[in-house]
N, C-alpha and C. Protein backbone atom coordinates (compact mmCIF):
# COMPACT_ATOMS: atom_id res chain seq x y z
N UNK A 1 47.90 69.42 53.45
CA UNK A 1 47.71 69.97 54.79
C UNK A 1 48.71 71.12 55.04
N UNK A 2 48.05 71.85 55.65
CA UNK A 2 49.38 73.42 56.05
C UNK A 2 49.60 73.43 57.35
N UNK A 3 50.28 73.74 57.69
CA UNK A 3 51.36 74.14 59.00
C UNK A 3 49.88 74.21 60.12
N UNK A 4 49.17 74.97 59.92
CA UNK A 4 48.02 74.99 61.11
C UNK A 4 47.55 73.88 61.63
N UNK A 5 46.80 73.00 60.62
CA UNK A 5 46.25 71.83 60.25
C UNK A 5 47.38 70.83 61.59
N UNK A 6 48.39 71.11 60.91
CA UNK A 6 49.31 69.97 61.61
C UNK A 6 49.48 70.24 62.93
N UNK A 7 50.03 71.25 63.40
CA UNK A 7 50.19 71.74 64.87
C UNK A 7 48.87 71.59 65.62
N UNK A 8 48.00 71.83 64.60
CA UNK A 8 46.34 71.76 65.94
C UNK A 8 46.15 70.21 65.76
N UNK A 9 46.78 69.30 65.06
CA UNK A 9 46.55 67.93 65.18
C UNK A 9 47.43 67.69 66.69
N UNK A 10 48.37 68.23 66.67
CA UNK A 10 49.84 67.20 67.82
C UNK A 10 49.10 68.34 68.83
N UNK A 11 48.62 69.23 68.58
CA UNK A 11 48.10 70.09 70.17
C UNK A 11 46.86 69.21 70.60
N UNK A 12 46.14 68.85 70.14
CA UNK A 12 44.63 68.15 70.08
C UNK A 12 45.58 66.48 70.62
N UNK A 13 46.84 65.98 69.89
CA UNK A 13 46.96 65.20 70.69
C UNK A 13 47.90 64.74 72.20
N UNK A 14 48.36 65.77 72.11
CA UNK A 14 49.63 66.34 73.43
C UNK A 14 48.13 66.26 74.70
N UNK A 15 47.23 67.37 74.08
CA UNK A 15 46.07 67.08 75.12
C UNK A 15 45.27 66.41 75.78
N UNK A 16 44.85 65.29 74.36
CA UNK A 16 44.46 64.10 74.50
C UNK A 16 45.43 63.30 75.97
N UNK A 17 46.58 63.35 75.39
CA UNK A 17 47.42 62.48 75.89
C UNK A 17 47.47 62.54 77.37
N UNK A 18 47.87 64.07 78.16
CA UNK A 18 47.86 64.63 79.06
C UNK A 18 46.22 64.22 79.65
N UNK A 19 45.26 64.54 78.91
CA UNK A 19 44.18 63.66 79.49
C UNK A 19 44.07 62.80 80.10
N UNK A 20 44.58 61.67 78.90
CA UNK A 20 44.36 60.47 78.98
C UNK A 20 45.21 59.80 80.67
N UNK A 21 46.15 60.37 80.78
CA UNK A 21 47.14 59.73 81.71
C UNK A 21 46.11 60.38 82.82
N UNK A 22 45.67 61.29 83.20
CA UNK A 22 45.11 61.71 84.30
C UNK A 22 43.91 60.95 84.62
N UNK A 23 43.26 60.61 83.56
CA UNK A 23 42.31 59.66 83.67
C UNK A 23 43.02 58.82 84.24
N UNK A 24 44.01 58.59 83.21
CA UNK A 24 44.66 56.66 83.90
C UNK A 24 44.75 56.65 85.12
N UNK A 25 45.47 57.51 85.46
CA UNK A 25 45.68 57.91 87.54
C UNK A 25 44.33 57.27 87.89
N UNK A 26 43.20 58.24 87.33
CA UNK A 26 41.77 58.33 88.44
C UNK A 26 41.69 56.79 88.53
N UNK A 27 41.41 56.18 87.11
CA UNK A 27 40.98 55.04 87.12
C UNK A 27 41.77 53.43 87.53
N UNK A 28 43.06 54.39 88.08
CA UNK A 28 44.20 53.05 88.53
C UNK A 28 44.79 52.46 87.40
N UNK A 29 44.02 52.81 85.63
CA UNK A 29 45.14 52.05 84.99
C UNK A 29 45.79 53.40 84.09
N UNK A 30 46.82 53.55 83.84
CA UNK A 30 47.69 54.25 83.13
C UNK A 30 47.55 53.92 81.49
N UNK A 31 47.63 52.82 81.48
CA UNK A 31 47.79 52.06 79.86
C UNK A 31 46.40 52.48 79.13
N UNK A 32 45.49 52.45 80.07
CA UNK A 32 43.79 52.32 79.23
C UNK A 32 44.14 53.76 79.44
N UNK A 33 44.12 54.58 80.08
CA UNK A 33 43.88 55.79 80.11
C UNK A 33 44.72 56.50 79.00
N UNK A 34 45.70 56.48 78.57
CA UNK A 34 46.96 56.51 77.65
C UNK A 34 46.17 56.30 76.12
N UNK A 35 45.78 55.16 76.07
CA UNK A 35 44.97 54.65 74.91
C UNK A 35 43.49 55.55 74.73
N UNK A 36 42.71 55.96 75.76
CA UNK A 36 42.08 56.65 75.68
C UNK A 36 42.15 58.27 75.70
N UNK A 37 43.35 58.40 75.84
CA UNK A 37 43.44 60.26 75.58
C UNK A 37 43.90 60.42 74.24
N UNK A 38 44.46 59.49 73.95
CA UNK A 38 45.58 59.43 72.77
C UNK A 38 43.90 59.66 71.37
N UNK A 39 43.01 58.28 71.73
CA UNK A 39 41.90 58.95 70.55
C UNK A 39 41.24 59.94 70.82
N UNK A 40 41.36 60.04 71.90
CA UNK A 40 40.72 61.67 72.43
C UNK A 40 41.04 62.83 71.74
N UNK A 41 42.46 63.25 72.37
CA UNK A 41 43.49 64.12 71.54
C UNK A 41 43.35 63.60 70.16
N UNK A 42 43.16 62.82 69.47
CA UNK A 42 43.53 62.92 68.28
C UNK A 42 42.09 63.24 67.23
N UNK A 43 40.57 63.24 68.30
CA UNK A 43 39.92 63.32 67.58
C UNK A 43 39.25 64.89 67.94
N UNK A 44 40.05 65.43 68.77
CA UNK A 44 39.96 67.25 68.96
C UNK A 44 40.76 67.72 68.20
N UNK A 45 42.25 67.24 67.57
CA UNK A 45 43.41 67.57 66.87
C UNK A 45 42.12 67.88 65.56
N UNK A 46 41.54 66.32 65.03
CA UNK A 46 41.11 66.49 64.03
C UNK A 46 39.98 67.43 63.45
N UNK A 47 39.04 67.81 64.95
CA UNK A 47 37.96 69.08 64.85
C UNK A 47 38.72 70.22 64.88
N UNK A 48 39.65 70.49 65.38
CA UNK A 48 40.49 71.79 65.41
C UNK A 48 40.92 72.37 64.00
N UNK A 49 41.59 70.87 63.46
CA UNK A 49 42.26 70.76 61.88
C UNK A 49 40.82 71.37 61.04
N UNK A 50 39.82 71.13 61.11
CA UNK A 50 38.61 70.51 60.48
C UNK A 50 38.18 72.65 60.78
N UNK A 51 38.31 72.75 61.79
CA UNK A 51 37.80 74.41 61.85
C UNK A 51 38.49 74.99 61.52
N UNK A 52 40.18 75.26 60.97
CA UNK A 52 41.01 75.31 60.45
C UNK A 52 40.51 75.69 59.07
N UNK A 53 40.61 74.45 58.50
CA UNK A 53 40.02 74.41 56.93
C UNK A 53 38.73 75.52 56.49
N UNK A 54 37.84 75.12 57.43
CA UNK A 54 36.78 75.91 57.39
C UNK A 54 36.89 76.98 57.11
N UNK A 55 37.71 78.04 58.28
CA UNK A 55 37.98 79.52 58.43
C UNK A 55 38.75 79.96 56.80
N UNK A 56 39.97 78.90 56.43
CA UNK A 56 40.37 78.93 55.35
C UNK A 56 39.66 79.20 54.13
N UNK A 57 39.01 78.72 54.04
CA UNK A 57 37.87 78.23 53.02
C UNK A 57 36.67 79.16 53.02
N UNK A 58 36.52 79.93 54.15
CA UNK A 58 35.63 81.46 54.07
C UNK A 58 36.28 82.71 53.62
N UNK A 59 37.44 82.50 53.88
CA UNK A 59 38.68 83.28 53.87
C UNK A 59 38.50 83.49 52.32
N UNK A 60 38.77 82.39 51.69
CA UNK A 60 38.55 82.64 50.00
C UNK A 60 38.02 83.61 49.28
């Protein structure tokens, strides 16, 4: 994995995360919401990573 890959993972999950807690607010629980941004963020980190590669890989 290269430097891009990684940073658009922890950005995808910083976001998630920040999500997730705002949800938690809406929905009164913090913890579920937390748990749910966290796979959130981590599964935009991983499409981000994933378009990453891609661009790389045309790049060739």
């Amino acid at each position: 994995m290269n430097k891009k890959q990684v940073y658009s993972i922890a950005i995808g999950s910083a976001l998630g995360s920040s999500i997730g807690t705002t949800f938690g607010v809406v929905v009164n629980n913090i913890a579920l919401g937390i748990v749910y941004g966290s796979m959130i963020g981590s599964i935009i980190g991983i499409l981000i990573a994933v378009f990453y590669i891609k661009q790389d890989n045309n790049s060739l």
